[in-house]
PDB file of N, CA and C in Angstrom:
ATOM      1  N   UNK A   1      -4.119   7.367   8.883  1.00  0.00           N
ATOM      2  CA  UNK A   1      -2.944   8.196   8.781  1.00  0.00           C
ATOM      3  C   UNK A   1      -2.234   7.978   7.440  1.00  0.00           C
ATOM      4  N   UNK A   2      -1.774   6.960   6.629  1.00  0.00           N
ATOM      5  CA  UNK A   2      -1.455   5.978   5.681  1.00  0.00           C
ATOM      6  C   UNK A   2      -2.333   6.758   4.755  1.00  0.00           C
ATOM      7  N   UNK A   3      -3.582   6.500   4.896  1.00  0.00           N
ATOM      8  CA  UNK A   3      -4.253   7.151   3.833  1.00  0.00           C
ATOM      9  C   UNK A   3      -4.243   8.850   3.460  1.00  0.00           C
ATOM     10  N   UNK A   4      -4.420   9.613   4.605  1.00  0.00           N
ATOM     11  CA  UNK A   4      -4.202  11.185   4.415  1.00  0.00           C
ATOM     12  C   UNK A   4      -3.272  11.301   4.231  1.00  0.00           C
ATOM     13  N   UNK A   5      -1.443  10.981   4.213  1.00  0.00           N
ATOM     14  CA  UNK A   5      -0.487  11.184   3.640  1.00  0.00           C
ATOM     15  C   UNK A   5      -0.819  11.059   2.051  1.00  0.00           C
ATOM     16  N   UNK A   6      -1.288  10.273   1.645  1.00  0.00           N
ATOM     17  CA  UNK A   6      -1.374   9.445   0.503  1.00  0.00           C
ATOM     18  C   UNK A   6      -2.119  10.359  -0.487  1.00  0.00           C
ATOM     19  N   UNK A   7      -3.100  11.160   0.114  1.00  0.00           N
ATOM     20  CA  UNK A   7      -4.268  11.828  -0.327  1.00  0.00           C
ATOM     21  C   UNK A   7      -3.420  13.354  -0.142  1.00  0.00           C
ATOM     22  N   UNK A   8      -2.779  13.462   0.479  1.00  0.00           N
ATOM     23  CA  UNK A   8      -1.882  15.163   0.819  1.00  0.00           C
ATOM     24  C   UNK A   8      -0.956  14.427  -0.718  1.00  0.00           C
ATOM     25  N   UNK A   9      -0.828  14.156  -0.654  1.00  0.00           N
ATOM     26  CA  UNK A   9       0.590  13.590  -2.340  1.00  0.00           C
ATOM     27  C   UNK A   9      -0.479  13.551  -3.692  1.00  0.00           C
ATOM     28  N   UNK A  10      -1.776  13.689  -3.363  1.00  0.00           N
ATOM     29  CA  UNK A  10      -1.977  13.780  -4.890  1.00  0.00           C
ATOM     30  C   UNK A  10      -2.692  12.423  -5.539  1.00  0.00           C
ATOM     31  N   UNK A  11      -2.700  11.341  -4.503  1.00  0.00           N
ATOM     32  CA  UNK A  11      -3.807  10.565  -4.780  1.00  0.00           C
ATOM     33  C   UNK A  11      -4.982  10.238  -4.223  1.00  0.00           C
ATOM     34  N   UNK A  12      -5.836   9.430  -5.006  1.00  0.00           N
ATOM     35  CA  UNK A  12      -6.854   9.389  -5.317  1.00  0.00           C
ATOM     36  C   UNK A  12      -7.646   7.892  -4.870  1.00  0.00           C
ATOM     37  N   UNK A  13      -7.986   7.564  -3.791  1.00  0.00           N
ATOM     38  CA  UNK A  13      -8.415   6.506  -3.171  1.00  0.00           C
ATOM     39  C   UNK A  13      -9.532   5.655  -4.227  1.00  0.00           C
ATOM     40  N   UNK A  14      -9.601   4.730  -4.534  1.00  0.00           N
ATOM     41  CA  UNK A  14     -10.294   3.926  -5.652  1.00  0.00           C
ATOM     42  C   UNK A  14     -10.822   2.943  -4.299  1.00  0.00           C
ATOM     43  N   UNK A  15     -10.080   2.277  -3.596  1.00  0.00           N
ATOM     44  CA  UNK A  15     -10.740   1.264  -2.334  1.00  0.00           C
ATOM     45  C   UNK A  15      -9.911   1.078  -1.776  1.00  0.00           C
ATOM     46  N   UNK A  16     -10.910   0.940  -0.267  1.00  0.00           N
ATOM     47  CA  UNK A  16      -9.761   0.499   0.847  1.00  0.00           C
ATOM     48  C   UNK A  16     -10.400  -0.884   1.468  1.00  0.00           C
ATOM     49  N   UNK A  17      -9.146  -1.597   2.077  1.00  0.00           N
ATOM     50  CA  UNK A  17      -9.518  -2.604   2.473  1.00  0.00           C
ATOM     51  C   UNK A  17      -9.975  -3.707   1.640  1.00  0.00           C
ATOM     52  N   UNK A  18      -9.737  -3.526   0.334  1.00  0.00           N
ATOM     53  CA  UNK A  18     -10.534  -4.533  -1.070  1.00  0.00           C
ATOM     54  C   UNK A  18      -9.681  -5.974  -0.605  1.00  0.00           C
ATOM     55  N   UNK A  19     -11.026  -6.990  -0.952  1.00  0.00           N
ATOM     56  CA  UNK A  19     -10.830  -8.077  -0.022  1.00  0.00           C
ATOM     57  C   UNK A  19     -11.498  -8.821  -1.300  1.00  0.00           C
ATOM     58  N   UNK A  20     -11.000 -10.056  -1.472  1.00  0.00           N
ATOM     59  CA  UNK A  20     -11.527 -11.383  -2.321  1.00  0.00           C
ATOM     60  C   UNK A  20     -11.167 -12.556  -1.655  1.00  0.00           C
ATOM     61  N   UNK A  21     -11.696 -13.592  -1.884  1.00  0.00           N
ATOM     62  CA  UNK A  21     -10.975 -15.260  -1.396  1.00  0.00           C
ATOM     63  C   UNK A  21      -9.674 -15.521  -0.758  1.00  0.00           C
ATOM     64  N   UNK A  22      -8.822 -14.731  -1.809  1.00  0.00           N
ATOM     65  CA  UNK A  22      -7.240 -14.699  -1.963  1.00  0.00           C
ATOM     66  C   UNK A  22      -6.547 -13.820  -0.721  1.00  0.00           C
ATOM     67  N   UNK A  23      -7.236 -12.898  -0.592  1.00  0.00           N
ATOM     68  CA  UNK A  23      -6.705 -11.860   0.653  1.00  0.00           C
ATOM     69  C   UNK A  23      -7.146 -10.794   0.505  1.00  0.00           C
ATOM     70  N   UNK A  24      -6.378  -9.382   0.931  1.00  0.00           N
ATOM     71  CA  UNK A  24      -6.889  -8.063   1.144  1.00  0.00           C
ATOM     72  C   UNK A  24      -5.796  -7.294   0.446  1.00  0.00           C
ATOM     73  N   UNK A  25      -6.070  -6.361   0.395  1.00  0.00           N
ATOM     74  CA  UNK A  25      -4.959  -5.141  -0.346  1.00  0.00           C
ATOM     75  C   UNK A  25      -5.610  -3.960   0.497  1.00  0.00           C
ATOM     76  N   UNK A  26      -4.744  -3.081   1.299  1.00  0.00           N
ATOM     77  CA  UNK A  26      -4.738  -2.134   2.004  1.00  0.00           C
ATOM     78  C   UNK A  26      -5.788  -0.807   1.455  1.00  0.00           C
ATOM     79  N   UNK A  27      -4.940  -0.615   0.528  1.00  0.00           N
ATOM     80  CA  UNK A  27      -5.090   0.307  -0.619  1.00  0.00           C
ATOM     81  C   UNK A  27      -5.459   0.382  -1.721  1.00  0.00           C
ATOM     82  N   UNK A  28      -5.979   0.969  -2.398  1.00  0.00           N
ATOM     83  CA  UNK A  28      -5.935   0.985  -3.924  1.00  0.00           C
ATOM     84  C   UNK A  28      -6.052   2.505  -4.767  1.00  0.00           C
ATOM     85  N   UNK A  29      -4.927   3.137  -5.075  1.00  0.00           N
ATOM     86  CA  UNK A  29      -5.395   4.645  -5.313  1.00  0.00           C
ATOM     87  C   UNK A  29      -5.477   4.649  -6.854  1.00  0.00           C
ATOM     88  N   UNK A  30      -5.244   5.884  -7.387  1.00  0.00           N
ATOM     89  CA  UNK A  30      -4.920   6.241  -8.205  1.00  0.00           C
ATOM     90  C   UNK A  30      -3.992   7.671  -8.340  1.00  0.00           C
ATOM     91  N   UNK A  31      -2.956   7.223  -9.310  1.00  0.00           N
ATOM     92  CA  UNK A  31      -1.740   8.325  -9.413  1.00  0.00           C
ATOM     93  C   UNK A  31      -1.868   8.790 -10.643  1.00  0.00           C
ATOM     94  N   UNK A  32      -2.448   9.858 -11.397  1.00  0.00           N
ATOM     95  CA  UNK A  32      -2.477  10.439 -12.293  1.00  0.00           C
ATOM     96  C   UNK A  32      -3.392   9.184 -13.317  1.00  0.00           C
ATOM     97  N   UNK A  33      -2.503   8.604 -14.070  1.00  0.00           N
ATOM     98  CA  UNK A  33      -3.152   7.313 -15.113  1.00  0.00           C
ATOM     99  C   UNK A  33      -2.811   6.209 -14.663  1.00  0.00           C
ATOM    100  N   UNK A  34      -1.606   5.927 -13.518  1.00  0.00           N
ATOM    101  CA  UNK A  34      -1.664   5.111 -12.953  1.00  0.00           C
ATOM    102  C   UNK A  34      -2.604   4.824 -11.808  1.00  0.00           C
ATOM    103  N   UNK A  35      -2.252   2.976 -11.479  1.00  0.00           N
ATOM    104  CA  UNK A  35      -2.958   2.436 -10.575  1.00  0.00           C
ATOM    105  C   UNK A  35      -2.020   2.111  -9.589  1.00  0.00           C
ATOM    106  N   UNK A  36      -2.221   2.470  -8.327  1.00  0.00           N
ATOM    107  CA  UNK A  36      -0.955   1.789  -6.998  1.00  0.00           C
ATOM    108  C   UNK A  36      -1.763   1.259  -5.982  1.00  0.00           C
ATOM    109  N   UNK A  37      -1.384   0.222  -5.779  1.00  0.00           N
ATOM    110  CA  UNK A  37      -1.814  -0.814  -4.764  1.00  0.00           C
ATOM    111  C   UNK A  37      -0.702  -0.731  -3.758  1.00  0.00           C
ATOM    112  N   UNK A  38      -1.570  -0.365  -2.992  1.00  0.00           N
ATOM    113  CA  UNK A  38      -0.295   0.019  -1.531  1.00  0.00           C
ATOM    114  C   UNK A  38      -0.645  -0.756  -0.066  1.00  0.00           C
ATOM    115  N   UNK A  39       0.740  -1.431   0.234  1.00  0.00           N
ATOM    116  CA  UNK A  39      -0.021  -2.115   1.615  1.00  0.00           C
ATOM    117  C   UNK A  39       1.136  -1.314   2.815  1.00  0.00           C
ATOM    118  N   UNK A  40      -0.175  -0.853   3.654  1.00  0.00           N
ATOM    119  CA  UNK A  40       0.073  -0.256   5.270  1.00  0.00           C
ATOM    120  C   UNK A  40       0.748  -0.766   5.872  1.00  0.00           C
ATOM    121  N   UNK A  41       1.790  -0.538   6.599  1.00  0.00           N
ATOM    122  CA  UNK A  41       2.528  -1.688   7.852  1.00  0.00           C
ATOM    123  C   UNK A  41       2.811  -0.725   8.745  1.00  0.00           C
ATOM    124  N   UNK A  42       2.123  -1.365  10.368  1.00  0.00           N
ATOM    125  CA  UNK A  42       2.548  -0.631  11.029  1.00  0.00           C
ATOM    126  C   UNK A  42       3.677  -1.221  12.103  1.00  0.00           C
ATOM    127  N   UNK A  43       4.551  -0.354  12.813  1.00  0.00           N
ATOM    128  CA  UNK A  43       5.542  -0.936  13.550  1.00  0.00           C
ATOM    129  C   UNK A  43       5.795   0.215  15.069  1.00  0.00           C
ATOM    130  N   UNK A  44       5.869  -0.024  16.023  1.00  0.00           N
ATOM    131  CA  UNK A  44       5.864   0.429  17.788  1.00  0.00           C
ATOM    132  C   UNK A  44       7.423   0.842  17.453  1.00  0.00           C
ATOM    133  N   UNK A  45       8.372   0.104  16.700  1.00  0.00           N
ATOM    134  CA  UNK A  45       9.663   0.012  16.645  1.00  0.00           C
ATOM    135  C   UNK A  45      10.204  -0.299  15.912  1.00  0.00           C
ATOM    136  N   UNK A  46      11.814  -0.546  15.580  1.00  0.00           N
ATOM    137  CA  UNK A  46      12.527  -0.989  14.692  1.00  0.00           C
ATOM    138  C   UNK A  46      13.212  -2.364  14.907  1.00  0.00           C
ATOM    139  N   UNK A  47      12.989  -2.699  16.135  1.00  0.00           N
ATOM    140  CA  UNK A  47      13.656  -3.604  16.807  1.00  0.00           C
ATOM    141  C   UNK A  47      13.805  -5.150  15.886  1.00  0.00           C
ATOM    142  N   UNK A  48      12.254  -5.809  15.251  1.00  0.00           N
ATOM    143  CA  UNK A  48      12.166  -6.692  14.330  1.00  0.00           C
ATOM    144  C   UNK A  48      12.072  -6.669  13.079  1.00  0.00           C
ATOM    145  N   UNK A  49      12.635  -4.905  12.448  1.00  0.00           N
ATOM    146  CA  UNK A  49      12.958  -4.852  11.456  1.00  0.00           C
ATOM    147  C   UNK A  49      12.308  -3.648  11.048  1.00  0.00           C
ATOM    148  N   UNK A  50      11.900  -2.524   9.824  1.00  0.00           N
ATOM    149  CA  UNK A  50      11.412  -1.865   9.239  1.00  0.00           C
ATOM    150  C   UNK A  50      10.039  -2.804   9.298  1.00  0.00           C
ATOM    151  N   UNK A  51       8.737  -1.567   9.067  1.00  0.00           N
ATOM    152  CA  UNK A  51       7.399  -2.183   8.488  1.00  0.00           C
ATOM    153  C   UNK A  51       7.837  -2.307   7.599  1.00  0.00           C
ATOM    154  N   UNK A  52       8.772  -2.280   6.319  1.00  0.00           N
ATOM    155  CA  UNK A  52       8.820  -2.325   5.153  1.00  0.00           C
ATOM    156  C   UNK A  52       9.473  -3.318   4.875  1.00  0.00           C
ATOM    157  N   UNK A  53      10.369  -3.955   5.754  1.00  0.00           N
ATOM    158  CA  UNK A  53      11.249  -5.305   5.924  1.00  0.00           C
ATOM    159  C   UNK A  53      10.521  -6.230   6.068  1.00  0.00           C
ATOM    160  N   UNK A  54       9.248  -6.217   6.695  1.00  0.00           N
ATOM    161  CA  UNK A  54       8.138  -7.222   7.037  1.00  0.00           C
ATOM    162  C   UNK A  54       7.263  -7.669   5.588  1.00  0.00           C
ATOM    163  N   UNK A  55       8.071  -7.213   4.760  1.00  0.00           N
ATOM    164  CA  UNK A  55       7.024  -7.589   3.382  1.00  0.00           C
ATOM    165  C   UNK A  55       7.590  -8.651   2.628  1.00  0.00           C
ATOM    166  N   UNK A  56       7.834  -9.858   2.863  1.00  0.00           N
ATOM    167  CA  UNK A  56       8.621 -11.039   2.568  1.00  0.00           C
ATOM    168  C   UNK A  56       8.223 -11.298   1.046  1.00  0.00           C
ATOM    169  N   UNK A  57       8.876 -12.335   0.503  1.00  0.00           N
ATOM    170  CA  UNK A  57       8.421 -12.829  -0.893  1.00  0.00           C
ATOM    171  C   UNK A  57       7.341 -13.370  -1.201  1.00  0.00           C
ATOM    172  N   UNK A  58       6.406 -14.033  -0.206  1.00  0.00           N
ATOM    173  CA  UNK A  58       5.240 -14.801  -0.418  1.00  0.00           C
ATOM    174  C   UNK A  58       4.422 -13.413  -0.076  1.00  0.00           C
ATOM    175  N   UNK A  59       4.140 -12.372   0.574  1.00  0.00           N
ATOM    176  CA  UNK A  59       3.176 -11.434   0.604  1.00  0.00           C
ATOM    177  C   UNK A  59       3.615 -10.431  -0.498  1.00  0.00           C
ATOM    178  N   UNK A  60       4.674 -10.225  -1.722  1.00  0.00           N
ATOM    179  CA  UNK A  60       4.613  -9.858  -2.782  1.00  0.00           C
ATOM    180  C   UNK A  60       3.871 -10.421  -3.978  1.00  0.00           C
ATOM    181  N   UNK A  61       4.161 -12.143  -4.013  1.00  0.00           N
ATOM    182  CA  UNK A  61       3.817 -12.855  -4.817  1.00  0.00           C
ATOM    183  C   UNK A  61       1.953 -12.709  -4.392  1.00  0.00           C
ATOM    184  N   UNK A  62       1.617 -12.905  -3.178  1.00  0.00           N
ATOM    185  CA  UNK A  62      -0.400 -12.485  -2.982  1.00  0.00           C
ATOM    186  C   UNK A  62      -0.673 -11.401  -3.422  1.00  0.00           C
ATOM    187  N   UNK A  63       0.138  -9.852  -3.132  1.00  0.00           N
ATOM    188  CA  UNK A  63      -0.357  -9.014  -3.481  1.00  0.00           C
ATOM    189  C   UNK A  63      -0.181  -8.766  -5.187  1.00  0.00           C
ATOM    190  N   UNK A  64       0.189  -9.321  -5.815  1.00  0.00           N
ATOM    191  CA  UNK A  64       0.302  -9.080  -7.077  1.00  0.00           C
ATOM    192  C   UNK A  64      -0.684  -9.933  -7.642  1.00  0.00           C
ATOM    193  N   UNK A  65      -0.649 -11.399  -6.766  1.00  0.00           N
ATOM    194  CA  UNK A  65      -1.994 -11.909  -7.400  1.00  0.00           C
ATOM    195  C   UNK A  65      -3.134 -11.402  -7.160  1.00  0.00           C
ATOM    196  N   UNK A  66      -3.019 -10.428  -5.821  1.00  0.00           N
ATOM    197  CA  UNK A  66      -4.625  -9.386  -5.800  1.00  0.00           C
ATOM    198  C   UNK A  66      -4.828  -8.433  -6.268  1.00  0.00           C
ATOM    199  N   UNK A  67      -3.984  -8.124  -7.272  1.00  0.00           N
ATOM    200  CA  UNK A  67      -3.715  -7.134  -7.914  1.00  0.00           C
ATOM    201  C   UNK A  67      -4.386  -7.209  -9.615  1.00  0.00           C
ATOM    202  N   UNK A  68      -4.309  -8.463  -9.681  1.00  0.00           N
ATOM    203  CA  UNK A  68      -4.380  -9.076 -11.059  1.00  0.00           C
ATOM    204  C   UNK A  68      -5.760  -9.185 -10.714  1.00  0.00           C
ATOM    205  N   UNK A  69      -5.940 -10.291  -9.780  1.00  0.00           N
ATOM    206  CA  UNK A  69      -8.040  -9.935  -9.603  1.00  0.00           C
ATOM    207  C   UNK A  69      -8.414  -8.978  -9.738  1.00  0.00           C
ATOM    208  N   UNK A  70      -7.732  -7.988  -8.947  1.00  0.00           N
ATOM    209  CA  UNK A  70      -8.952  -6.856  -8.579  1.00  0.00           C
ATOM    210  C   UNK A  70      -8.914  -5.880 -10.210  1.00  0.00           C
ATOM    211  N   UNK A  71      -7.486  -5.840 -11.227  1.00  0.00           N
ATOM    212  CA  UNK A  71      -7.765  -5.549 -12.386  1.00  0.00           C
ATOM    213  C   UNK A  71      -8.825  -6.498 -13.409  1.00  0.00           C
ATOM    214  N   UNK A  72      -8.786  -7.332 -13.253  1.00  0.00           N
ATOM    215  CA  UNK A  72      -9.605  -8.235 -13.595  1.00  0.00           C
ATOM    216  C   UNK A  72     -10.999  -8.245 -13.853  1.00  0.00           C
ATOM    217  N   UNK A  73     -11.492  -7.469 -12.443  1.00  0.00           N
ATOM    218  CA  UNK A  73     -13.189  -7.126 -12.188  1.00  0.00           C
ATOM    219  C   UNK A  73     -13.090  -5.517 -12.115  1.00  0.00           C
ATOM    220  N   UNK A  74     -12.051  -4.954 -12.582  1.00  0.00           N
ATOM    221  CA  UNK A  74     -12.777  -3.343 -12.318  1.00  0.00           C
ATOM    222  C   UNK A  74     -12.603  -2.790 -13.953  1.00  0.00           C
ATOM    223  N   UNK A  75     -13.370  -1.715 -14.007  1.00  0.00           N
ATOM    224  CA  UNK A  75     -13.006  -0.876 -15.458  1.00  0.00           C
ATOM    225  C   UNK A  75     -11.826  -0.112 -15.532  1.00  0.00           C
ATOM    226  N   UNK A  76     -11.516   0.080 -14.457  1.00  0.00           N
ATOM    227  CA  UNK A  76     -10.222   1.017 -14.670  1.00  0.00           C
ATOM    228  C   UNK A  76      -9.306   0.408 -15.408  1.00  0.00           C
ATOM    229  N   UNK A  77      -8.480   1.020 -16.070  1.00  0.00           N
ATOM    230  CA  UNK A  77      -7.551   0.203 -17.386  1.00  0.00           C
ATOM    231  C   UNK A  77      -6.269   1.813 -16.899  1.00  0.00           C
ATOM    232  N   UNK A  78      -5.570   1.283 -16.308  1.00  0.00           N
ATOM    233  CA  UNK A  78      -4.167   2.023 -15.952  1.00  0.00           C
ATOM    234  C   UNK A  78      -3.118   1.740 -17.061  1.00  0.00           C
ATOM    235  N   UNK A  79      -2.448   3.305 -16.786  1.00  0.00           N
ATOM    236  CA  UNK A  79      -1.274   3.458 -17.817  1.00  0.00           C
ATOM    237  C   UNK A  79      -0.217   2.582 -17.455  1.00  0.00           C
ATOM    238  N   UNK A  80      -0.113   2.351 -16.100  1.00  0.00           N
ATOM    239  CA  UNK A  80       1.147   1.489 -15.322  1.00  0.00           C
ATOM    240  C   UNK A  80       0.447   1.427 -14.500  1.00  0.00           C
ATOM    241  N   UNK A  81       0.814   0.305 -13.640  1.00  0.00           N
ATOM    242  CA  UNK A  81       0.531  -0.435 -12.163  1.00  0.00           C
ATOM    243  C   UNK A  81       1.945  -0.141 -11.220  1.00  0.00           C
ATOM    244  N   UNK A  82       1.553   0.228 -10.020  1.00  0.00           N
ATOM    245  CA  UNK A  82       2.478   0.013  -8.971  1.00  0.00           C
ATOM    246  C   UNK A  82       2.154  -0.232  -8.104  1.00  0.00           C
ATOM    247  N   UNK A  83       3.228  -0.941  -7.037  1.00  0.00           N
ATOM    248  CA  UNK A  83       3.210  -1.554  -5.860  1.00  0.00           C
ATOM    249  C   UNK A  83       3.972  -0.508  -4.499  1.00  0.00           C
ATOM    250  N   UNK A  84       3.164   0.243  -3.770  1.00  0.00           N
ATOM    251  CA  UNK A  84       4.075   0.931  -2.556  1.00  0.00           C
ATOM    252  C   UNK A  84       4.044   0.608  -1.286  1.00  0.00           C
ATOM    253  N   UNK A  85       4.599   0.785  -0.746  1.00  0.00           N
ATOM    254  CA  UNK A  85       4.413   0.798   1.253  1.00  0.00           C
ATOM    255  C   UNK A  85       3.936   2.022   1.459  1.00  0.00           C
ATOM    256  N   UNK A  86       3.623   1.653   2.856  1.00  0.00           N
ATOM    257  CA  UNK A  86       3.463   3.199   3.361  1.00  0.00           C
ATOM    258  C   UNK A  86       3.989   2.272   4.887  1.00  0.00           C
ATOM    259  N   UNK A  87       4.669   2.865   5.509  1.00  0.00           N
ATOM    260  CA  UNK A  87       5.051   2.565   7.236  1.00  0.00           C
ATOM    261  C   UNK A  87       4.521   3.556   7.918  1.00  0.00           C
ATOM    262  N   UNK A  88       3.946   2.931   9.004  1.00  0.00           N
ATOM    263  CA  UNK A  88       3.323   4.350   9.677  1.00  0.00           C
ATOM    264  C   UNK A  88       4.012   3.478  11.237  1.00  0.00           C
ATOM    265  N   UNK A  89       4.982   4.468  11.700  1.00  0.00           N
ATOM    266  CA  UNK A  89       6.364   4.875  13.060  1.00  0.00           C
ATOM    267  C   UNK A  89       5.577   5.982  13.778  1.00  0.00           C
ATOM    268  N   UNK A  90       4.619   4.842  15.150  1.00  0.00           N
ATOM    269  CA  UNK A  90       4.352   5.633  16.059  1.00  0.00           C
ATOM    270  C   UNK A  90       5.619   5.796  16.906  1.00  0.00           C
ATOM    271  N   UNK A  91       5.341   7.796  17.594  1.00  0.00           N
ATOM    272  CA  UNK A  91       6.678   7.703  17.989  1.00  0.00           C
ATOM    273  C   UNK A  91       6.269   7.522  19.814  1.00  0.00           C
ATOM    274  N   UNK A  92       7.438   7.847  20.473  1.00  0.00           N
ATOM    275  CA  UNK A  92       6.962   7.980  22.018  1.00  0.00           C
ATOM    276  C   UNK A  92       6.632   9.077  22.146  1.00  0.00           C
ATOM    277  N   UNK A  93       7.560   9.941  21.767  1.00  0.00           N
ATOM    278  CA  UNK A  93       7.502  11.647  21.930  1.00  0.00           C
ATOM    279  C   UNK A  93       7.109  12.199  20.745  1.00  0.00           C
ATOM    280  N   UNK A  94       6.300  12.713  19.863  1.00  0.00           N
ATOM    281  CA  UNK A  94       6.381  14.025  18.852  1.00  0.00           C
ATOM    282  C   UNK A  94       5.173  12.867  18.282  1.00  0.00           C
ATOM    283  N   UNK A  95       5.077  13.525  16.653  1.00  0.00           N
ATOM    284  CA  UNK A  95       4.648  13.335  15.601  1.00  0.00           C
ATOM    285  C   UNK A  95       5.029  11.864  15.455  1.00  0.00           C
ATOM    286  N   UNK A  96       3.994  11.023  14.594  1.00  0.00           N
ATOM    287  CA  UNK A  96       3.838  10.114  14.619  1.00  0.00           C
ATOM    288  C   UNK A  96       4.445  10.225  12.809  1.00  0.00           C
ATOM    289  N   UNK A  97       5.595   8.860  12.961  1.00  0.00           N
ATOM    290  CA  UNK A  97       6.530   9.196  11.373  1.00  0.00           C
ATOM    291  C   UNK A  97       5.630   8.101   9.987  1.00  0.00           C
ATOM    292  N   UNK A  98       5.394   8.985   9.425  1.00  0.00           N
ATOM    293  CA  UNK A  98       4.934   8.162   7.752  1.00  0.00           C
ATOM    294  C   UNK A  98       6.050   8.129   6.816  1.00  0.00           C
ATOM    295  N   UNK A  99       6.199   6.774   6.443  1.00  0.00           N
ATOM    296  CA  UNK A  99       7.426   6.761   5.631  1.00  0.00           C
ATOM    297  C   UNK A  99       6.640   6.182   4.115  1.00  0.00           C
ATOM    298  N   UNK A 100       6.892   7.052   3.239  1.00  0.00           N
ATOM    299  CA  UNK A 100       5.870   6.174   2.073  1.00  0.00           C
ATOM    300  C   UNK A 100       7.290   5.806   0.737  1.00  0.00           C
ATOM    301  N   UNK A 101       7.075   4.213   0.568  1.00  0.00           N
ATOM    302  CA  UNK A 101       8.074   3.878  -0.586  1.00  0.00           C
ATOM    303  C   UNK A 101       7.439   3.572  -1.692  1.00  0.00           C
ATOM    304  N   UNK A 102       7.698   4.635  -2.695  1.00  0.00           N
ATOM    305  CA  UNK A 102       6.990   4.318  -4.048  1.00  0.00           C
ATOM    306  C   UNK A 102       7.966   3.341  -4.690  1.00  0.00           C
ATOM    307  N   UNK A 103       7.239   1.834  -5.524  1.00  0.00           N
ATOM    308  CA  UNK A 103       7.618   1.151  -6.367  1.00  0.00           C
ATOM    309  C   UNK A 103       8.312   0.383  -4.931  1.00  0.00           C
ATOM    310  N   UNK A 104       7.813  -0.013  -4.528  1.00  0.00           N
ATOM    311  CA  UNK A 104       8.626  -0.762  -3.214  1.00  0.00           C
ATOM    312  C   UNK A 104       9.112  -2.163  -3.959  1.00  0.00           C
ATOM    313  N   UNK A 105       8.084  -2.565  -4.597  1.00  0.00           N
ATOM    314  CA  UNK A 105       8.235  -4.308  -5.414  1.00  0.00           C
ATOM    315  C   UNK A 105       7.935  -4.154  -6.743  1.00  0.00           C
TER     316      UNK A 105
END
């Protein structure tokens, strides 16, 4: 779901699920000349906070260091790098809500 929002906006999936020693990164698209590394969170509710509240300082500080690997071993050479969410708010009733925050970190 995370991903077809993502892909309806105009980007461009490079890898999903990209995984090294260090951890995983959800996402990896591409936005025009940029590169965005985007991690998924999903949440039933709001009750323990936003999926987007759940992204503490130590899972910024990994994803940037998986960020740096994974530039590291690929050819792509981006104009800018970014970091987004995407929350995906299953609901009870209706449509299931995608909330996507560009430049989240």
């Amino acid at each position: 779901m995370a991903e077809e929002h993502l892909r309806a906006q105009g980007l461009v999936v490079l890898a999903r699920n990209w995984r090294c020693a260090d951890g995983e990164i959800d996402l990896i698209l591409r936005d025009g000349d940029d590169v965005v590394f985007c991690e998924v969170k999903t949440r039933r509710g709001d009750r323990f906070g936003t999926p987007a509240e759940a992204i503490g300082p130590a899972k910024v500080r990994r994803l940037r260091r998986l960020a740096a690997h994974w530039l590291s071993e690929s050819p792509v050479r981006p104009h800018e790098i970014r970091f987004d969410v995407v929350a995906v708010l299953p609901q009870r009733r209706g449509a299931t809500v995608v909330e996507h925050v560009r430049a989240a970190f």
